[in-house]
N, C-alpha and C. Protein backbone atom coordinates (compact mmCIF):
# COMPACT_ATOMS: atom_id res chain seq x y z
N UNK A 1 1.47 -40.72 -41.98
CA UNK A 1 2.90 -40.43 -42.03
C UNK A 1 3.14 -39.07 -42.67
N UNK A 2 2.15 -38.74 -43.82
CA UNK A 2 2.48 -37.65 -44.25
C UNK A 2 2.10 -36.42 -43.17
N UNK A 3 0.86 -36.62 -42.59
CA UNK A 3 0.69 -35.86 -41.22
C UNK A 3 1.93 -35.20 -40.54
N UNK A 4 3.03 -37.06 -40.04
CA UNK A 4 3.86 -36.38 -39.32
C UNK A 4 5.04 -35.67 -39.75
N UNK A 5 5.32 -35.70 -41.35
CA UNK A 5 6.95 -35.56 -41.86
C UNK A 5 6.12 -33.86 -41.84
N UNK A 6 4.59 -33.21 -42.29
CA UNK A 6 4.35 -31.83 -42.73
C UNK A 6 4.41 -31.07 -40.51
N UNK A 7 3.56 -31.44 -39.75
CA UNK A 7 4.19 -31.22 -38.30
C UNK A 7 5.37 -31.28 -38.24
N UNK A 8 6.18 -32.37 -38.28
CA UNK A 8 7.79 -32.13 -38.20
C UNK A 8 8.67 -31.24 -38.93
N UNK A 9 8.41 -31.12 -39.96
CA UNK A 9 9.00 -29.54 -41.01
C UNK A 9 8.76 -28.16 -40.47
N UNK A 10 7.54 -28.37 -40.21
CA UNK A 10 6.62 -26.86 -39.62
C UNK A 10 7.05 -26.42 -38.03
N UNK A 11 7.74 -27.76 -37.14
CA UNK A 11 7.91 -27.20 -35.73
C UNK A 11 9.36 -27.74 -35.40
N UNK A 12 9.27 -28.77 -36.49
CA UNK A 12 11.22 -29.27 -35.77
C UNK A 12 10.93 -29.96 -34.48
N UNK A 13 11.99 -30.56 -33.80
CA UNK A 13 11.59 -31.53 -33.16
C UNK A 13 11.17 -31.10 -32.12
N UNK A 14 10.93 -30.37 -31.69
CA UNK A 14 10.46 -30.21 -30.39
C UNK A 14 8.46 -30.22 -30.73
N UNK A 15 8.20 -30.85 -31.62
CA UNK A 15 6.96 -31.12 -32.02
C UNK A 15 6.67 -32.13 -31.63
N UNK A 16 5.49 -32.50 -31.85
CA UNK A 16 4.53 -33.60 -30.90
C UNK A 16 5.19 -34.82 -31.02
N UNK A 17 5.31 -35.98 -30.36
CA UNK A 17 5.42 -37.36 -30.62
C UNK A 17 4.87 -38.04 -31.64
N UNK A 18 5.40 -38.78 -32.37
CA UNK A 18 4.78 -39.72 -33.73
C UNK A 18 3.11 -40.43 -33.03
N UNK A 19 3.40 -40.71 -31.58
CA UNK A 19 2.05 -41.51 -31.93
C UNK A 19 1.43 -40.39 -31.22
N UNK A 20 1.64 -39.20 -30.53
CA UNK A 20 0.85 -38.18 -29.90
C UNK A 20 -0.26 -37.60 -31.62
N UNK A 21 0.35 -37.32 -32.74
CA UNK A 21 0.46 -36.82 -34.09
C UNK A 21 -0.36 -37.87 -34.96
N UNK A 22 -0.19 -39.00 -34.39
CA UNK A 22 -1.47 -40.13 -35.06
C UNK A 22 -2.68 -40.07 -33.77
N UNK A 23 -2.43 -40.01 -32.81
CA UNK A 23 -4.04 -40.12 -32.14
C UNK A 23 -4.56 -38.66 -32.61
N UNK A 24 -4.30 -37.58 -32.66
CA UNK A 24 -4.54 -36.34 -33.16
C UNK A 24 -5.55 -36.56 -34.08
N UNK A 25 -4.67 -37.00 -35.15
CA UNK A 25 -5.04 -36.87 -36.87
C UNK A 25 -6.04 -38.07 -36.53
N UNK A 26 -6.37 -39.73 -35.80
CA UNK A 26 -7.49 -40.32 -35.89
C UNK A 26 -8.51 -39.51 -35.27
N UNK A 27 -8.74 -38.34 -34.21
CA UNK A 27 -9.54 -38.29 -33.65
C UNK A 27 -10.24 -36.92 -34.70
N UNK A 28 -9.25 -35.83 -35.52
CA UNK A 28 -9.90 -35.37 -36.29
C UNK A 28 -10.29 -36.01 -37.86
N UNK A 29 -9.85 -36.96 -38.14
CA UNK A 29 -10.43 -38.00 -39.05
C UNK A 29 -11.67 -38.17 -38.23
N UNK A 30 -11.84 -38.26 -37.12
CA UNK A 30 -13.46 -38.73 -36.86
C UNK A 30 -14.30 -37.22 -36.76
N UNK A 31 -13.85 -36.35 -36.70
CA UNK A 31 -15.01 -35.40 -37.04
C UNK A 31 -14.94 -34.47 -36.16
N UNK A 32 -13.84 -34.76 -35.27
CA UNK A 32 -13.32 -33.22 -34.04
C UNK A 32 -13.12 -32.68 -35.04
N UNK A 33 -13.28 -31.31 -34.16
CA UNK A 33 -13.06 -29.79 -34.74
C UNK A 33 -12.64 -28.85 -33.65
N UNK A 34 -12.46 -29.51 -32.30
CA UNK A 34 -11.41 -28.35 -31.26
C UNK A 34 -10.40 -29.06 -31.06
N UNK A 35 -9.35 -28.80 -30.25
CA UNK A 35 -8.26 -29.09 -29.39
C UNK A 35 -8.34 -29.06 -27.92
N UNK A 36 -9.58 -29.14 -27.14
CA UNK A 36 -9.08 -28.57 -25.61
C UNK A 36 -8.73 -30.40 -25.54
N UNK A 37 -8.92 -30.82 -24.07
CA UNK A 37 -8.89 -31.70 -23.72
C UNK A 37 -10.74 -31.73 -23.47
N UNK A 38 -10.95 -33.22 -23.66
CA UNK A 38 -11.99 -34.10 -23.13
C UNK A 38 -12.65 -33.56 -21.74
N UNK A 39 -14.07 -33.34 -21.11
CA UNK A 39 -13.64 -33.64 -19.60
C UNK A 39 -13.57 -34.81 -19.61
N UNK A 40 -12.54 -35.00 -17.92
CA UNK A 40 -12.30 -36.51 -17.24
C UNK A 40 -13.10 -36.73 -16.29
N UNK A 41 -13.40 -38.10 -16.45
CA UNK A 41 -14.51 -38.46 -15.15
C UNK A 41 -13.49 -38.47 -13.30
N UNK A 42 -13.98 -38.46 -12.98
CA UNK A 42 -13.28 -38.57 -11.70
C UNK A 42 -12.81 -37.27 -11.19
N UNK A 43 -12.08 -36.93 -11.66
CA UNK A 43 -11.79 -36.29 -11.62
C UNK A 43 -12.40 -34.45 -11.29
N UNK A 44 -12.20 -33.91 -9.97
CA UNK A 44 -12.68 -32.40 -9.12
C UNK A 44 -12.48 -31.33 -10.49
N UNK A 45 -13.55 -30.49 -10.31
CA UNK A 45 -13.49 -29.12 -10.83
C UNK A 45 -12.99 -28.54 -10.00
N UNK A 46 -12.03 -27.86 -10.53
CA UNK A 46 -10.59 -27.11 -9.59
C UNK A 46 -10.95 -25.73 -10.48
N UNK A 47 -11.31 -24.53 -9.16
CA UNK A 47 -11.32 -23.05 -9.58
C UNK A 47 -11.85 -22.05 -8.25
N UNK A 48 -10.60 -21.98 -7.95
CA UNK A 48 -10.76 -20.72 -6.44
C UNK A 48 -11.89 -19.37 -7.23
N UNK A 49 -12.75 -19.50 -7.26
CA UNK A 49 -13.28 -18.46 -7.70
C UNK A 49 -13.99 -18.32 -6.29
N UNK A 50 -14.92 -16.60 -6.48
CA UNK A 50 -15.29 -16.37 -4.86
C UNK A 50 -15.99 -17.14 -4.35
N UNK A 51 -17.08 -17.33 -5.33
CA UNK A 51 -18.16 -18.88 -4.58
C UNK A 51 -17.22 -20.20 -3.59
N UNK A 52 -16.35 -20.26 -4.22
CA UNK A 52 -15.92 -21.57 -3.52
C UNK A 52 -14.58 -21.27 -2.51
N UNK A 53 -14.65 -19.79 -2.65
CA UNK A 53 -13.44 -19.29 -1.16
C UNK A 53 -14.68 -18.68 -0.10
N UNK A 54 -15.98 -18.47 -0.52
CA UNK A 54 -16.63 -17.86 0.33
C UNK A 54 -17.08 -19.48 0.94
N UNK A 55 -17.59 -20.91 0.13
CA UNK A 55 -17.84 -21.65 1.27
C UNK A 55 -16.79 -22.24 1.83
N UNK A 56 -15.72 -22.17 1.31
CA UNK A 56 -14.70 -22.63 2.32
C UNK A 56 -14.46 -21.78 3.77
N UNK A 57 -14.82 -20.23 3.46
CA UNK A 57 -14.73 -19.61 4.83
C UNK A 57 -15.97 -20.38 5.55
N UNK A 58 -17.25 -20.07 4.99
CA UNK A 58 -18.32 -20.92 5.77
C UNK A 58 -17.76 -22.36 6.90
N UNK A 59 -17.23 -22.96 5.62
CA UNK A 59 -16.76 -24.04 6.34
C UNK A 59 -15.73 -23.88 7.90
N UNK A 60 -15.08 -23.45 8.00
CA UNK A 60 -13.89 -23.36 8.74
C UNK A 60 -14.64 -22.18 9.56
N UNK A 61 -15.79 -21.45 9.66
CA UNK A 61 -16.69 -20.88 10.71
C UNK A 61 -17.15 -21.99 11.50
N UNK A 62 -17.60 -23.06 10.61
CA UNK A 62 -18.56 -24.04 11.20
C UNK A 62 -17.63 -24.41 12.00
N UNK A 63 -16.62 -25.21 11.74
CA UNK A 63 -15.30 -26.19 12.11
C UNK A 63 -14.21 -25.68 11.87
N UNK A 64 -13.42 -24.92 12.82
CA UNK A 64 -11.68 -24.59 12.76
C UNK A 64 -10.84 -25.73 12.66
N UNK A 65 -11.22 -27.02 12.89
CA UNK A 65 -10.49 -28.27 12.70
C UNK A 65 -10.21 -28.83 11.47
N UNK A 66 -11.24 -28.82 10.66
CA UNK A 66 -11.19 -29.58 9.40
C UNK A 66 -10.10 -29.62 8.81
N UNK A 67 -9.50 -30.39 8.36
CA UNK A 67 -8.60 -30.63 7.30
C UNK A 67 -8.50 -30.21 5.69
N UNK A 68 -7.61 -29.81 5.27
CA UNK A 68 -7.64 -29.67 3.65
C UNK A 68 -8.11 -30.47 3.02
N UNK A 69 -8.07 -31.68 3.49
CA UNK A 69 -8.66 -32.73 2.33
C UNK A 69 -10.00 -33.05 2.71
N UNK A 70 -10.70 -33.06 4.18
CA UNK A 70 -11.83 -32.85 4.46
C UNK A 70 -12.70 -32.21 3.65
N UNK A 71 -11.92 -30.59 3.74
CA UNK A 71 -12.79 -29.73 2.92
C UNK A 71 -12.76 -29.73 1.62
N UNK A 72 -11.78 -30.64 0.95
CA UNK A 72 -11.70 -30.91 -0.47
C UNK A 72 -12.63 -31.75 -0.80
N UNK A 73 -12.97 -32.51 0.05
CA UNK A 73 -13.85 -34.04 0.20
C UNK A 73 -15.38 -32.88 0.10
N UNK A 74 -15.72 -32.25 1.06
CA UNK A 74 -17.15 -31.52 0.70
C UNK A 74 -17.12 -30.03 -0.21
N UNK A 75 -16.25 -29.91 -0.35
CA UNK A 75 -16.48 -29.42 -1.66
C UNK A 75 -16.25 -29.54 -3.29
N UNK A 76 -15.71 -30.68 -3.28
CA UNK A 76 -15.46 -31.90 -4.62
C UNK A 76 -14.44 -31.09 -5.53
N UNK A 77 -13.42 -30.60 -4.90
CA UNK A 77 -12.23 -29.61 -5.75
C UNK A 77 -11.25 -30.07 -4.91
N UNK A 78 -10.23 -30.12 -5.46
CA UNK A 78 -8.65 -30.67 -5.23
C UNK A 78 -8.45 -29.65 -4.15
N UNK A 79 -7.15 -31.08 -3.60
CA UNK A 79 -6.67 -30.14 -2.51
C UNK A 79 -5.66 -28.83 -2.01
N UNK A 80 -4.86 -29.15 -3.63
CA UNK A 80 -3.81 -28.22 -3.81
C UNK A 80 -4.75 -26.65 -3.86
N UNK A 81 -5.80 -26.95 -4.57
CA UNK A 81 -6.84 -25.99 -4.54
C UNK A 81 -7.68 -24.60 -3.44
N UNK A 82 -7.95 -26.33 -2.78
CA UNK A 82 -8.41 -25.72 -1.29
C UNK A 82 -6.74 -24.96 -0.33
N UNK A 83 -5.91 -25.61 -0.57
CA UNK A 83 -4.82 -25.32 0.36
C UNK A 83 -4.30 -23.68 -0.23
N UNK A 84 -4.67 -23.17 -1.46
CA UNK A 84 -4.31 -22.50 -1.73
C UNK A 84 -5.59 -21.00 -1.25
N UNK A 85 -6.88 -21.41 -1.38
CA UNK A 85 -7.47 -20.57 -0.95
C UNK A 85 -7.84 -20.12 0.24
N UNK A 86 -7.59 -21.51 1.11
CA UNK A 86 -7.26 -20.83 2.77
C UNK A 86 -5.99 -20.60 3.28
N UNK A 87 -4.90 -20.86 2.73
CA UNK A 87 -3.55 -19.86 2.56
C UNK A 87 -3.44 -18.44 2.27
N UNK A 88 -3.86 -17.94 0.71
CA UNK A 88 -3.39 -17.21 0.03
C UNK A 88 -4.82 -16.34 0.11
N UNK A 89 -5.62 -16.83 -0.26
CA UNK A 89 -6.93 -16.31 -0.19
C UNK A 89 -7.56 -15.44 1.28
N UNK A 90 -7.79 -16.08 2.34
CA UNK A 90 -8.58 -16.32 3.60
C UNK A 90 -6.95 -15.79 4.28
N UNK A 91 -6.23 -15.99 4.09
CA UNK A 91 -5.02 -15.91 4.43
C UNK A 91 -5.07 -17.03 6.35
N UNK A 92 -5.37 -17.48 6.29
CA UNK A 92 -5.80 -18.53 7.40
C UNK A 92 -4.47 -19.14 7.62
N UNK A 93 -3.79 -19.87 8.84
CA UNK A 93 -2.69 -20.66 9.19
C UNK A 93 -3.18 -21.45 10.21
N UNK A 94 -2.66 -22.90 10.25
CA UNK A 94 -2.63 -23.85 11.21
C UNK A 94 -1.98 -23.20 12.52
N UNK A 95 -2.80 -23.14 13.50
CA UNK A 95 -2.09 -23.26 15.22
C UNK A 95 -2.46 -23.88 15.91
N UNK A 96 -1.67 -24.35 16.98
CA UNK A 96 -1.97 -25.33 17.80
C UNK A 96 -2.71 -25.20 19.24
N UNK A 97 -3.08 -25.56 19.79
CA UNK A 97 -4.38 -25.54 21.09
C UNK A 97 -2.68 -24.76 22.09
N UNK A 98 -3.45 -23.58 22.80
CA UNK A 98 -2.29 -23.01 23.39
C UNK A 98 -3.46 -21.88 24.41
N UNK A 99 -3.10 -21.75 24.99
CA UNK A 99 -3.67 -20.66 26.21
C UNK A 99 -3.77 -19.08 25.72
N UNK A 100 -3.81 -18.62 24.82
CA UNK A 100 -3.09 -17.27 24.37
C UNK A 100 -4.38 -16.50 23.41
N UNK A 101 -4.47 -15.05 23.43
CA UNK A 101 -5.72 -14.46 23.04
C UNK A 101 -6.29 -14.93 21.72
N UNK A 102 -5.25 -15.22 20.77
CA UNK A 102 -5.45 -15.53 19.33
C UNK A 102 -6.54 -16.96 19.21
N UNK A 103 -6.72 -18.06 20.52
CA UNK A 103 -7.29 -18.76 20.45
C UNK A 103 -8.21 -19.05 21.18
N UNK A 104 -8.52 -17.47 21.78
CA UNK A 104 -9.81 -18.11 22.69
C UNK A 104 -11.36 -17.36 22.00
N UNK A 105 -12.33 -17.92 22.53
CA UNK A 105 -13.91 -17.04 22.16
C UNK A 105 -13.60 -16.05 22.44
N UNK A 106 -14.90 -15.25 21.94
CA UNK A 106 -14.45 -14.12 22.38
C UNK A 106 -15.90 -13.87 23.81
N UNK A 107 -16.08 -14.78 24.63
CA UNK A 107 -16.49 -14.76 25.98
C UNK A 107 -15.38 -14.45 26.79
N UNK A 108 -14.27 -15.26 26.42
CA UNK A 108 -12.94 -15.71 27.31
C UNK A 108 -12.15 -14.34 27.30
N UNK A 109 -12.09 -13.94 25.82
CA UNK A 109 -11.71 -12.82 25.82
C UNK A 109 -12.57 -11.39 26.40
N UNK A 110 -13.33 -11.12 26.53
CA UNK A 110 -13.91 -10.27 27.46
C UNK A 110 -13.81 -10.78 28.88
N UNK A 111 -13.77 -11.97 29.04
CA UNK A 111 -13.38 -12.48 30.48
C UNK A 111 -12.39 -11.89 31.34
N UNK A 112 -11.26 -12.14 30.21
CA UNK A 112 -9.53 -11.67 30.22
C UNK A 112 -9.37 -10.15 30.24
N UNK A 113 -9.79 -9.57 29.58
CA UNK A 113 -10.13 -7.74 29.48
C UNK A 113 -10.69 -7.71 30.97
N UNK A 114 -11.79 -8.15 31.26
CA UNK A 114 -12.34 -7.57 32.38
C UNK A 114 -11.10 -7.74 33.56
N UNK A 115 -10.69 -8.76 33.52
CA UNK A 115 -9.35 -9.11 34.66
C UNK A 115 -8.56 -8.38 34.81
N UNK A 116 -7.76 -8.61 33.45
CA UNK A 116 -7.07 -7.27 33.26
C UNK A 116 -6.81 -5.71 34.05
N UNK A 117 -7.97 -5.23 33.62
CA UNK A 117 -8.65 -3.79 34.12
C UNK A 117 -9.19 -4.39 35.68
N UNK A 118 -9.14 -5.31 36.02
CA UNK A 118 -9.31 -4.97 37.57
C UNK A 118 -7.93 -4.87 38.20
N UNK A 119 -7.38 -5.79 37.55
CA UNK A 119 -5.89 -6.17 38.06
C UNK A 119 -5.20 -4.78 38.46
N UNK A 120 -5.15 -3.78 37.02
CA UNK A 120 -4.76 -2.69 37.01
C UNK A 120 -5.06 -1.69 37.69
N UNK A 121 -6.47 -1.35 38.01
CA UNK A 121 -6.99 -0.42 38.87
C UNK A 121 -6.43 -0.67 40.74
N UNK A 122 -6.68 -2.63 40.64
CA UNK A 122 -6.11 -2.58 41.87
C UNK A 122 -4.50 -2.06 42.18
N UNK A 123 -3.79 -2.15 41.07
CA UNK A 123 -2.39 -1.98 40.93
C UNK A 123 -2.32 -0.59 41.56
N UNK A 124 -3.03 0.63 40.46
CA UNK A 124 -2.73 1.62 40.79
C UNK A 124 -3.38 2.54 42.34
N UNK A 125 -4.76 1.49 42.51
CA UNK A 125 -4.60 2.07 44.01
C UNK A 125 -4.20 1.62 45.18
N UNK A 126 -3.50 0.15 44.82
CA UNK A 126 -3.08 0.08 46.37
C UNK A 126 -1.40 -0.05 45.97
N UNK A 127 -0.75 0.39 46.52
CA UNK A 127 0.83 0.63 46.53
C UNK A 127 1.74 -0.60 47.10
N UNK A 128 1.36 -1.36 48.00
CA UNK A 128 1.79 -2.80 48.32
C UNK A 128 1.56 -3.70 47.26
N UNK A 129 0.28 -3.35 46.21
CA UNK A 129 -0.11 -4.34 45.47
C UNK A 129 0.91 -5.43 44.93
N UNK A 130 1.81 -5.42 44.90
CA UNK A 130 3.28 -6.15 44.25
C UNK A 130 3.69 -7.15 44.92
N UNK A 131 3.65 -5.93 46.43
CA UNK A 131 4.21 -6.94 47.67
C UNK A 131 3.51 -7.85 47.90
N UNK A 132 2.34 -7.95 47.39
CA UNK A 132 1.59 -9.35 47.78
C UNK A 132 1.07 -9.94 46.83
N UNK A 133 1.57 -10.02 45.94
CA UNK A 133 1.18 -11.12 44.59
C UNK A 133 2.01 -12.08 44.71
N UNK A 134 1.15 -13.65 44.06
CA UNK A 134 2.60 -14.65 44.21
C UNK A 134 2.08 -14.90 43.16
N UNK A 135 3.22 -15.17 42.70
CA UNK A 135 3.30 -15.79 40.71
C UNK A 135 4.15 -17.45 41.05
N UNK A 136 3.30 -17.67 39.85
CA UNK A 136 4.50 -19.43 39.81
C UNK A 136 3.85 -19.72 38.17
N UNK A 137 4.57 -20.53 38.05
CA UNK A 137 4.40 -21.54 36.34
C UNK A 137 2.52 -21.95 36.34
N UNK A 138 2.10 -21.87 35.55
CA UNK A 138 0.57 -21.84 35.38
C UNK A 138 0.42 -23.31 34.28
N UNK A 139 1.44 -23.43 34.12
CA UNK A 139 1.27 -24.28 32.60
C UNK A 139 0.94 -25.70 32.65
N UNK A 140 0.61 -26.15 34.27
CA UNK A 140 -0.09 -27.11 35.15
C UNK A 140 -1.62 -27.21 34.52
N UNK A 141 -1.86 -25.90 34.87
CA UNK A 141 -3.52 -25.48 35.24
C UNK A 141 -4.31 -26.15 34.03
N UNK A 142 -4.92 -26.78 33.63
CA UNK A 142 -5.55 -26.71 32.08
C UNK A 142 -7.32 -26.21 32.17
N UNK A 143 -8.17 -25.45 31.50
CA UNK A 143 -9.18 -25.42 31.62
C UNK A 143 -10.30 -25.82 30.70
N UNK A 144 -9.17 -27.06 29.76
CA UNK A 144 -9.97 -28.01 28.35
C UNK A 144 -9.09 -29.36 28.38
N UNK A 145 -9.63 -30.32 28.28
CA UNK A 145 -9.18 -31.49 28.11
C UNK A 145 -8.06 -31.44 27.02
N UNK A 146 -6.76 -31.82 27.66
CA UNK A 146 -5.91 -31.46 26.76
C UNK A 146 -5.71 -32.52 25.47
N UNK A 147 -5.30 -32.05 24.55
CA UNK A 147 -4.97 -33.40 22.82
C UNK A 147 -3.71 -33.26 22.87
N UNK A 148 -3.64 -34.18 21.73
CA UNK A 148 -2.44 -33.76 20.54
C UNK A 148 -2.56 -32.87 20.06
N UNK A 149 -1.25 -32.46 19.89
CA UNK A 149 -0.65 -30.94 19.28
C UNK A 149 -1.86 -31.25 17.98
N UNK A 150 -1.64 -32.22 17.02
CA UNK A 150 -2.13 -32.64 16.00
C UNK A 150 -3.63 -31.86 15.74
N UNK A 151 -4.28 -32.86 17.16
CA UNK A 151 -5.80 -33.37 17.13
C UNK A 151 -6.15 -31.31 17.78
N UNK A 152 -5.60 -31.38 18.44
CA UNK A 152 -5.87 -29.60 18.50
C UNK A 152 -5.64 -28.34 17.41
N UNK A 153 -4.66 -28.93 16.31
CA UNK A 153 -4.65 -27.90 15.45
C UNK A 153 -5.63 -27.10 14.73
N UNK A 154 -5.96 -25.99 14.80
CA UNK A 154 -7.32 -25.26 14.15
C UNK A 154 -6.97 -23.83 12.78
N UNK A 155 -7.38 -23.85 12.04
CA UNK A 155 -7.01 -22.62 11.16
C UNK A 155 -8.00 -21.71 11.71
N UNK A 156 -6.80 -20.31 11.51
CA UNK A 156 -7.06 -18.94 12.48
C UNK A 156 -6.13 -18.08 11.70
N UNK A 157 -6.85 -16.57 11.55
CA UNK A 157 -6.06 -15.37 11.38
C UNK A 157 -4.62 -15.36 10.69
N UNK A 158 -3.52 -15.29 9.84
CA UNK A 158 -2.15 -14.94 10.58
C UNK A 158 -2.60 -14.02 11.51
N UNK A 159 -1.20 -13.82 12.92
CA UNK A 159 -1.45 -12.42 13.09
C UNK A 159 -0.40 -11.68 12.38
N UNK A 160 -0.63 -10.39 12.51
CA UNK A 160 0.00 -9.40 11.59
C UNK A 160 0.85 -8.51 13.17
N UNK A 161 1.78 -8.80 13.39
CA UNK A 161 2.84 -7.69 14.72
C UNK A 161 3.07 -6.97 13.86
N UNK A 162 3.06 -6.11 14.52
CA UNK A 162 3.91 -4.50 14.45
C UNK A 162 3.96 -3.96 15.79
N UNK A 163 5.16 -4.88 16.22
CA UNK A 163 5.90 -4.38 17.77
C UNK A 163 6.38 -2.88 17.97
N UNK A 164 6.58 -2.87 16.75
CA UNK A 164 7.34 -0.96 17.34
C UNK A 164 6.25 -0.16 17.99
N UNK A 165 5.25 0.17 17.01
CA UNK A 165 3.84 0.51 17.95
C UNK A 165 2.77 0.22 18.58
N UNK A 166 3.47 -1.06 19.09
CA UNK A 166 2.31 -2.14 19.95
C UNK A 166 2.53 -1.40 21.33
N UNK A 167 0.80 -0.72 22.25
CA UNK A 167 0.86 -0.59 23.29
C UNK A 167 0.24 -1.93 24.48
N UNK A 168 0.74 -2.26 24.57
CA UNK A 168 0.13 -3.46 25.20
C UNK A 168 -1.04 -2.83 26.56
N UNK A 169 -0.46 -1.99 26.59
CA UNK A 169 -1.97 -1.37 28.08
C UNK A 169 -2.85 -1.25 27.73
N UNK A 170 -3.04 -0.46 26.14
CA UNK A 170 -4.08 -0.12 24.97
C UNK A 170 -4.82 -1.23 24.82
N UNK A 171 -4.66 -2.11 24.42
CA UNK A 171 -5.34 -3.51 24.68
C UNK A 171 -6.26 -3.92 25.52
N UNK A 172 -5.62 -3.21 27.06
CA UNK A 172 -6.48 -3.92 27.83
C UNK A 172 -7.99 -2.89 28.04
């Protein structure tokens, strides 16, 4: 008691709880001499340091699918953890299975380049070229067994636009 009336003088109330101020004082009655906390069993070592943002990239090389808590699960660190180092870190975002350059190999993508540049060459030497193209909705066609939006989601890139000086021909 005298413990708590000399703490309570010294900090005013916004000082520890009466029984926070007795487990204190029993545990340095037994012969502590720090203040951190205990470790807890169960409980993940949580610390984005580079080792554990470099195997999380590993990871998500291996598998673009995995989940945050997956990869929390093999690498034994929380998930708020992991979510923060392939966010903020890796700068990585969830997208969904979609037809578009950001998600293909890069076979597909040299595939697409090569097309491209034929498309174009044919453009510019034959002058009807227009007159005889037929276009329609493609979004039929699939060339992967299609999922759920869900079951297809993969972490990838942000991309970074900058439309004002985007040449899109440059590309190809």
């Amino acid at each position: 008691m005298e413990t708590l009336q000399m703490v309570n003088a010294a900090y005013g109330d916004p000082a520890l709880s009466r029984s926070n101020v007795f487990r204190w004082y029993g545990r340095f009655l037994d012969g502590r001499e720090y203040i951190e906390d205990d470790p807890r069993s169960g409980r993940p070592t949580e610390c984005p340091n580079d080792n554990n943002v470099e195997k999380i990239s590993q990871l998500l090389l291996q598998n673009r699918h995995l989940s945050l808590k997956l990869q929390a699960q093999e690498m034994n660190i929380g998930k708020d953890t992991v979510r923060k180092i392939v966010i903020e870190d890796l700068r990585k975002g969830k997208i969904c299975s979609r037809f578009v350059p950001h998600s293909l190999t890069p076979e597909q993508k040299d595939r697409r380049i090569a097309a491209c540049r034929y498309l174009i060459a044919t453009a510019d030497s034959d002058p009807d070229f227009f007159k005889k193209t037929v276009t329609g909705d493609e979004t039929w066609c699939f060339d992967y067994d299609p999922t759920t939006k869900r079951q297809s989601a993969e972490w990838a890139e942000k991309p970074r636009h900058d439309r004002k000086n985007c040449d899109f021909r440059s590309l190809v």
